[in-house]
C-alpha atoms as a PDB file:
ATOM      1  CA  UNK A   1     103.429  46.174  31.230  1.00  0.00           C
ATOM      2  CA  UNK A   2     100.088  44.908  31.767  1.00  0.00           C
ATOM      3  CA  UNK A   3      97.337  46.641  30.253  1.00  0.00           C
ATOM      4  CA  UNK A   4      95.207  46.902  33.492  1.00  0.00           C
ATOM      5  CA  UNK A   5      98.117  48.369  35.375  1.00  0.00           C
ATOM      6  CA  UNK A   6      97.844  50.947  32.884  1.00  0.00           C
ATOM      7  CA  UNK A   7      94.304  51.273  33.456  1.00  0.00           C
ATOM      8  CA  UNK A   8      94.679  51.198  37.154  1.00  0.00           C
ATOM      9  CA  UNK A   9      97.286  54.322  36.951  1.00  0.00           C
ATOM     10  CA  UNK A  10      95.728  56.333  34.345  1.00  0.00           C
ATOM     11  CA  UNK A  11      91.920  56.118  35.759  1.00  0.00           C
ATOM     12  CA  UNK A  12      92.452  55.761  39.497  1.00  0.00           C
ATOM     13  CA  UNK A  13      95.686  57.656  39.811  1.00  0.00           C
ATOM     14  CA  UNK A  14      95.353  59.794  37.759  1.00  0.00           C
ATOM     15  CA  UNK A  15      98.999  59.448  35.343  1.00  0.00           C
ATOM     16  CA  UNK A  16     100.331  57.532  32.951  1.00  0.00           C
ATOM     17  CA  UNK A  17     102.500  54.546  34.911  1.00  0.00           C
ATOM     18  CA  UNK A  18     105.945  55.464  33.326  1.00  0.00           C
ATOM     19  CA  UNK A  19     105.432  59.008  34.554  1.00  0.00           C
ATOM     20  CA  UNK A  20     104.571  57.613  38.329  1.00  0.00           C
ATOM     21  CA  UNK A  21     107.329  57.556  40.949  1.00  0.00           C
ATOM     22  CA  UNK A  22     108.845  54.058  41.768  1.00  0.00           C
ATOM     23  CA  UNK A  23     106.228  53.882  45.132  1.00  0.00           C
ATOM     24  CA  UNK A  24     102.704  54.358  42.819  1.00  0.00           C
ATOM     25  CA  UNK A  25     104.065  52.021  40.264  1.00  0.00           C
ATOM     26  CA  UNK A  26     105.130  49.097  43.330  1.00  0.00           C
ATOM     27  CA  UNK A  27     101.000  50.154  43.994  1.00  0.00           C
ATOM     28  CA  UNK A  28      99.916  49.367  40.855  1.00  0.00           C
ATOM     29  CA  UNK A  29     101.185  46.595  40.499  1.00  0.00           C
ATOM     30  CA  UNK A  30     100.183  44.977  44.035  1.00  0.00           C
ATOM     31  CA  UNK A  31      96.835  46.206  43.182  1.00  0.00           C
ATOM     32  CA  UNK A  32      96.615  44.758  40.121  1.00  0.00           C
ATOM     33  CA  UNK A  33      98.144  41.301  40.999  1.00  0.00           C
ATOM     34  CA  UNK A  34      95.741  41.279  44.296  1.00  0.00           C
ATOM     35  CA  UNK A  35      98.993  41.571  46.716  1.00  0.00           C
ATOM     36  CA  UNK A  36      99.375  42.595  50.314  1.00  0.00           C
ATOM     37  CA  UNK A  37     101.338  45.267  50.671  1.00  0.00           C
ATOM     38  CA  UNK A  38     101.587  45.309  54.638  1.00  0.00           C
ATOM     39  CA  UNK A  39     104.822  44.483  55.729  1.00  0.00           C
ATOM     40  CA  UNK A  40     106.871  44.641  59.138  1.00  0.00           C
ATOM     41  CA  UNK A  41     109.385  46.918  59.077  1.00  0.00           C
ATOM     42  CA  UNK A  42     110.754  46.262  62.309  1.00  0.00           C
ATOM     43  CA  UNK A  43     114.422  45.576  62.475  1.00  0.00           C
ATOM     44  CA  UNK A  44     113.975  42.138  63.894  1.00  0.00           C
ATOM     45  CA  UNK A  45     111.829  41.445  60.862  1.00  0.00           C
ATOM     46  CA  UNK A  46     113.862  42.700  58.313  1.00  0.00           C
ATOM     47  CA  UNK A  47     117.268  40.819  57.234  1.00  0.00           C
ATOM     48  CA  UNK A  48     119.092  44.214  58.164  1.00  0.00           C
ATOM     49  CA  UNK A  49     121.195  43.000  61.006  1.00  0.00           C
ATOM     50  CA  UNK A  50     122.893  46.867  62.679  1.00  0.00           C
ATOM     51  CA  UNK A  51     126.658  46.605  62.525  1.00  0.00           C
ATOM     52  CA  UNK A  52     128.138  46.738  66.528  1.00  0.00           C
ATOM     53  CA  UNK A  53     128.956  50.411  65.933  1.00  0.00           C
ATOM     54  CA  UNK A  54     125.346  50.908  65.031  1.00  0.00           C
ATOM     55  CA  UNK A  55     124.565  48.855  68.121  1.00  0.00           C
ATOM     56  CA  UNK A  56     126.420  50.697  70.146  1.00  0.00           C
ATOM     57  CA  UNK A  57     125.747  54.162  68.980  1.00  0.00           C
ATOM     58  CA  UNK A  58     122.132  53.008  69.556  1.00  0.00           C
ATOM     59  CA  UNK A  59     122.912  51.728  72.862  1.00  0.00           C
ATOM     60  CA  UNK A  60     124.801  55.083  73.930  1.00  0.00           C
ATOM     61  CA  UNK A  61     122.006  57.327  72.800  1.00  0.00           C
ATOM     62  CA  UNK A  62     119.971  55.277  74.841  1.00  0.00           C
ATOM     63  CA  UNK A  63     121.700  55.552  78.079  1.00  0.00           C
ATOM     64  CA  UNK A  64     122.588  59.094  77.480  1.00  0.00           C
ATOM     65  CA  UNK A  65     119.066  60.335  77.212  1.00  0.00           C
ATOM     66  CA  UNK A  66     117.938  58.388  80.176  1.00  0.00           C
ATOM     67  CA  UNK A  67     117.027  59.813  83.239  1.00  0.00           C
ATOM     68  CA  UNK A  68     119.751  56.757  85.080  1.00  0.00           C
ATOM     69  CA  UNK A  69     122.034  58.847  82.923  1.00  0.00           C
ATOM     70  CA  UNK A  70     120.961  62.171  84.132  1.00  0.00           C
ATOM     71  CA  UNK A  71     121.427  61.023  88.075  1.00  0.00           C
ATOM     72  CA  UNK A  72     124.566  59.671  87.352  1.00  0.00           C
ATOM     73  CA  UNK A  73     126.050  62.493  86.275  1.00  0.00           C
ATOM     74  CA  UNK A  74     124.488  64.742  88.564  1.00  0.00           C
ATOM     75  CA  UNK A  75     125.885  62.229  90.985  1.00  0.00           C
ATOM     76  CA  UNK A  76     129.748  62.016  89.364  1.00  0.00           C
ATOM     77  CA  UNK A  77     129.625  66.323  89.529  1.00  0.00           C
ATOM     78  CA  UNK A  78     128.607  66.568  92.871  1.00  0.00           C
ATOM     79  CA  UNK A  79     130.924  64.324  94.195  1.00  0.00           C
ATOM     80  CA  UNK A  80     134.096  65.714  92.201  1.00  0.00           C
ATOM     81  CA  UNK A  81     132.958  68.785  93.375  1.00  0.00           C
ATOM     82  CA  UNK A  82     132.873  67.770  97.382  1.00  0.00           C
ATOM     83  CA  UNK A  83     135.957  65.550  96.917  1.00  0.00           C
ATOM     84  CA  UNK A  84     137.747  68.520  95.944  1.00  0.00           C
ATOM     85  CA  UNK A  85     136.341  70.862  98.316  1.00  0.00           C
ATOM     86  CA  UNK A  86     136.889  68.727 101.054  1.00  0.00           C
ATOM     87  CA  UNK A  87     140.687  68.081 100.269  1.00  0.00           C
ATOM     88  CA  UNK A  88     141.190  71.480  99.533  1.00  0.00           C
ATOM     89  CA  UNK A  89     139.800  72.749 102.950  1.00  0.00           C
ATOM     90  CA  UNK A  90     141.730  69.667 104.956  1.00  0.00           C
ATOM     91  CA  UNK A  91     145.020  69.550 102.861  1.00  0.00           C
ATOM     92  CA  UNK A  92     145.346  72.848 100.941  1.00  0.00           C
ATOM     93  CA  UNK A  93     146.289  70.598  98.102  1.00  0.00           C
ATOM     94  CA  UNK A  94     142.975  70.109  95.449  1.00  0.00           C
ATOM     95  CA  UNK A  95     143.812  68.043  92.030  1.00  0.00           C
ATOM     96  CA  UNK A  96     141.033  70.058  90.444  1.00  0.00           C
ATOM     97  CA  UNK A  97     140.629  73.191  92.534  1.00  0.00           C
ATOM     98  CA  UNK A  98     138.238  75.825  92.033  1.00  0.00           C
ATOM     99  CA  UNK A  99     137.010  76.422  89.183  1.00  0.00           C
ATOM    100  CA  UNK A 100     137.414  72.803  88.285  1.00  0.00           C
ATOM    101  CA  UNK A 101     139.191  73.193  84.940  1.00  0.00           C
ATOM    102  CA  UNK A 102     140.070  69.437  85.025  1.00  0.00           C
ATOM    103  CA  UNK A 103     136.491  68.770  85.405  1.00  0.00           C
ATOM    104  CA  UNK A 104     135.398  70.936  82.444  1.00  0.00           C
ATOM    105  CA  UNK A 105     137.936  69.747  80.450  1.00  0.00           C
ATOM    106  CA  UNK A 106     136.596  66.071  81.300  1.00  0.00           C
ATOM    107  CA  UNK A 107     133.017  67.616  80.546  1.00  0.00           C
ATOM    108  CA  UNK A 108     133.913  68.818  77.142  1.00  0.00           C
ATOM    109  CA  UNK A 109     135.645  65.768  76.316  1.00  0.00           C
ATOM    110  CA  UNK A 110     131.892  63.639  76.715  1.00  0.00           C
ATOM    111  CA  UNK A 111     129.945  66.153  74.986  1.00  0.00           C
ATOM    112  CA  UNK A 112     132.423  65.941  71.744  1.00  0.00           C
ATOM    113  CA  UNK A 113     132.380  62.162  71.927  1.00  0.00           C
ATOM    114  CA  UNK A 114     128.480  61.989  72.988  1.00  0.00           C
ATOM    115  CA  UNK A 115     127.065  64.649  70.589  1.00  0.00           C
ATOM    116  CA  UNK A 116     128.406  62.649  67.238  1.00  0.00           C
ATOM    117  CA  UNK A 117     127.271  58.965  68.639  1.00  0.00           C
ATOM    118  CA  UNK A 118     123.450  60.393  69.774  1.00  0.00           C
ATOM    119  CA  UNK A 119     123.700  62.063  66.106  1.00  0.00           C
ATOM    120  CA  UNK A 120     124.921  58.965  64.472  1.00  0.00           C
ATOM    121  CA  UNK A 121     122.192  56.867  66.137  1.00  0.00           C
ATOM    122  CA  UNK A 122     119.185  59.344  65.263  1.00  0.00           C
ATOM    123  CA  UNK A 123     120.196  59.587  61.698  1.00  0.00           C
ATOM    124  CA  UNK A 124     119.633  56.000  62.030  1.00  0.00           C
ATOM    125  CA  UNK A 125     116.492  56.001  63.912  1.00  0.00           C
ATOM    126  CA  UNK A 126     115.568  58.748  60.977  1.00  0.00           C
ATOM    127  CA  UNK A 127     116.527  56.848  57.723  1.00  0.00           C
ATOM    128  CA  UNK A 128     114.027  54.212  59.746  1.00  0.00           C
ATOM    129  CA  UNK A 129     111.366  56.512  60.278  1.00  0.00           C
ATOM    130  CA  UNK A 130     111.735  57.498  56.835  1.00  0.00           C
ATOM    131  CA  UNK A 131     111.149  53.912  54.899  1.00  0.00           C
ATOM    132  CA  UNK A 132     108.058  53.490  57.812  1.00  0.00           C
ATOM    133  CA  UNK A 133     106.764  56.785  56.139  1.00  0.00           C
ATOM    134  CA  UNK A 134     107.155  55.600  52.572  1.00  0.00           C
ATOM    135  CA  UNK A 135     105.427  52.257  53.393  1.00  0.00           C
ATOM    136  CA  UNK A 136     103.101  54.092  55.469  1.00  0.00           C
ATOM    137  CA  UNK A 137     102.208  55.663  51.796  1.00  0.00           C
ATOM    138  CA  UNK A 138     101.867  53.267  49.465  1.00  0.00           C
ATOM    139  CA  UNK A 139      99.425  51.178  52.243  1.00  0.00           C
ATOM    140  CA  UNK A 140      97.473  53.955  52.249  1.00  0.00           C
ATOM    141  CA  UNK A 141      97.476  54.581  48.873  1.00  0.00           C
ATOM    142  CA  UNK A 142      96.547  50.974  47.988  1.00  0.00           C
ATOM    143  CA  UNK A 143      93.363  51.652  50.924  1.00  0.00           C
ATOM    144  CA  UNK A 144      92.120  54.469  49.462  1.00  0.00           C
ATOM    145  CA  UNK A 145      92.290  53.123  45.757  1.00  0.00           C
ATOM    146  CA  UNK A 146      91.097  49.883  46.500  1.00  0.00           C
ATOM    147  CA  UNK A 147      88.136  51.706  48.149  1.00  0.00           C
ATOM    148  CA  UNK A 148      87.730  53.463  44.325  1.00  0.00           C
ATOM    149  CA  UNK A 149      87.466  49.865  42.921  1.00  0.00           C
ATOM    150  CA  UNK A 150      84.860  49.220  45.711  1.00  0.00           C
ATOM    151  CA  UNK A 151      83.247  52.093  44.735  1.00  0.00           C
ATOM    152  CA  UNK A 152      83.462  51.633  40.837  1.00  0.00           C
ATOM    153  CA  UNK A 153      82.054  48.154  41.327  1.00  0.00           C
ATOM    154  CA  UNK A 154      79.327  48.841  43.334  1.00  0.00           C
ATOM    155  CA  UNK A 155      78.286  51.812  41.660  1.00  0.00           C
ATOM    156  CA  UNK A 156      77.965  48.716  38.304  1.00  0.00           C
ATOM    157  CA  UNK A 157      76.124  46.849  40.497  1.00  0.00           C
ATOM    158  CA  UNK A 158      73.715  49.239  41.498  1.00  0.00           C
ATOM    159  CA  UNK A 159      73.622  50.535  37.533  1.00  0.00           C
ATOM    160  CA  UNK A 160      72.946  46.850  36.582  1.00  0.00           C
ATOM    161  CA  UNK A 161      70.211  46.557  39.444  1.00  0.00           C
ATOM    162  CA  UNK A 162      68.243  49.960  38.018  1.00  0.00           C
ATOM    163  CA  UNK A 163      68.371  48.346  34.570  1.00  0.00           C
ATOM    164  CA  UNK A 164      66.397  45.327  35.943  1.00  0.00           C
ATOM    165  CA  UNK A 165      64.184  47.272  37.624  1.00  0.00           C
ATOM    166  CA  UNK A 166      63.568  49.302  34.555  1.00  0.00           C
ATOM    167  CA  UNK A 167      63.294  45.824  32.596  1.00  0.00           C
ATOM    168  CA  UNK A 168      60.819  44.859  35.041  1.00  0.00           C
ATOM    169  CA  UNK A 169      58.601  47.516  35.446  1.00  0.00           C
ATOM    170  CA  UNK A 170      58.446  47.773  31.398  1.00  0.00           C
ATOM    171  CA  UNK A 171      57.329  44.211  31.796  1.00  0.00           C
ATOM    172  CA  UNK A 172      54.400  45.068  34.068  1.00  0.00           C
ATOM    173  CA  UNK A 173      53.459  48.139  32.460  1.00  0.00           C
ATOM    174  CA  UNK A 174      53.207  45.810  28.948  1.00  0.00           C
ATOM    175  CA  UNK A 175      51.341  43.062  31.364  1.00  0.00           C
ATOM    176  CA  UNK A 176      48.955  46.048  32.575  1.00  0.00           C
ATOM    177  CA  UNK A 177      48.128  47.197  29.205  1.00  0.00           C
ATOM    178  CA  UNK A 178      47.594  43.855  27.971  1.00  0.00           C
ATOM    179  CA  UNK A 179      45.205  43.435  31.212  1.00  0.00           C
ATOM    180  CA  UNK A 180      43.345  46.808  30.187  1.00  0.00           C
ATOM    181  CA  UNK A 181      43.144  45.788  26.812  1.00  0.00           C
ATOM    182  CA  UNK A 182      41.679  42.171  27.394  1.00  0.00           C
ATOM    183  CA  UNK A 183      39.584  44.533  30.423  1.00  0.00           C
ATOM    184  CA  UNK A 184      38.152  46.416  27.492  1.00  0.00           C
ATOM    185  CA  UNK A 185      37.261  44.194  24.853  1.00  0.00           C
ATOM    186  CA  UNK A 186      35.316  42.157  27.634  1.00  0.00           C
ATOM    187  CA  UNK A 187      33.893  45.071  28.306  1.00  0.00           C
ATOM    188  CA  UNK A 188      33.384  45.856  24.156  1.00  0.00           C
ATOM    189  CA  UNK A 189      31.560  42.530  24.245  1.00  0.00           C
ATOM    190  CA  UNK A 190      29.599  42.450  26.665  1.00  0.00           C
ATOM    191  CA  UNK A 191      28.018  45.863  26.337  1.00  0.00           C
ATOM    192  CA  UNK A 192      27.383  44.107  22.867  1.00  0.00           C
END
């Protein structure tokens, strides 16, 4: 292990770098070797290609929280409902009369099949949320401690700059003396 990742950890993290969690150590080391750490997630960036079921789970959950969805259905009920009506009242012979058992049987049917594809595709949508979140942390973390280095190097700087200006003014006080001093033996002399 490098020695400066060690340093890196230990001043500006505040741990030693085999105690750190896999995400401060991939930090330390990107800081250290100068590395982006930015990357696109998105799934069209990534070689993670969804399998079809993922695909269509994703597709399904999609549709099914839609309002098209929503006005379909409304749509499909009120029609099974007036179909029925309608052929009860004419014929006295419903398929699904009142209280439309067949249709609540259809009804529970789409909510067991719906409930575990929606699930299915926002544990999905969650595991992807989740490694956003994670790279979401080490960015930041790399930010903020490559913001410490800033600081660290400009507070030398500025430390280096006050030493010259201390150099320099000791220069000009010795220059002044040696002024009053040749000011005063002229004076020595001439009063002489």
């Amino acid at each position: 292990m490098a020695l400066r990742e060690h340093h890196i950890a230990e001043e500006l993290m505040g741990a030693q770098y085999e105690a750190m969690d896999e995400h401060m150590q991939r930090v330390a080391r990107h800081l250290t070797d100068r590395h982006p750490l930015s990357r696109n997630l998105a799934p069209h960036h990534t070689h993670e290609t969804p399998s079809p079921g993922q695909r269509a789970a994703d597709a399904m959950a999609r549709f099914g929280g839609s309002w098209t969805f929503i006005f379909i259905f409304i749509l499909i009920l009120i029609c099974w409902v007036i179909l029925n009506s309608v052929i009860l009242l004419r014929y006295d012979r419903a398929f699904d009369p009142y209280p439309y058992i067949l249709l609540n049987l259809f009804l529970s049917m789409l909510a067991s099949i719906q409930a575990p594809i929606i699930l299915m595709s926002q544990n999905r949508q969650a595991e992807i949320d989740r490694r956003q979140a994670e790279h979401d942390y080490e960015v930041n973390l790399k930010a903020e401690l490559e913001i410490l280095l800033l600081h660290e190097k400009m507070d030398g700087l500025r430390e280096q700059q006050w030493q010259d200006l201390i150099q320099l003014q000791q220069q000009q006080i010795a220059l002044l003396e040696k002024l009053l001093q040749e000011k005063s033996l002229q004076t020595v002399s001439t009063t002489n």
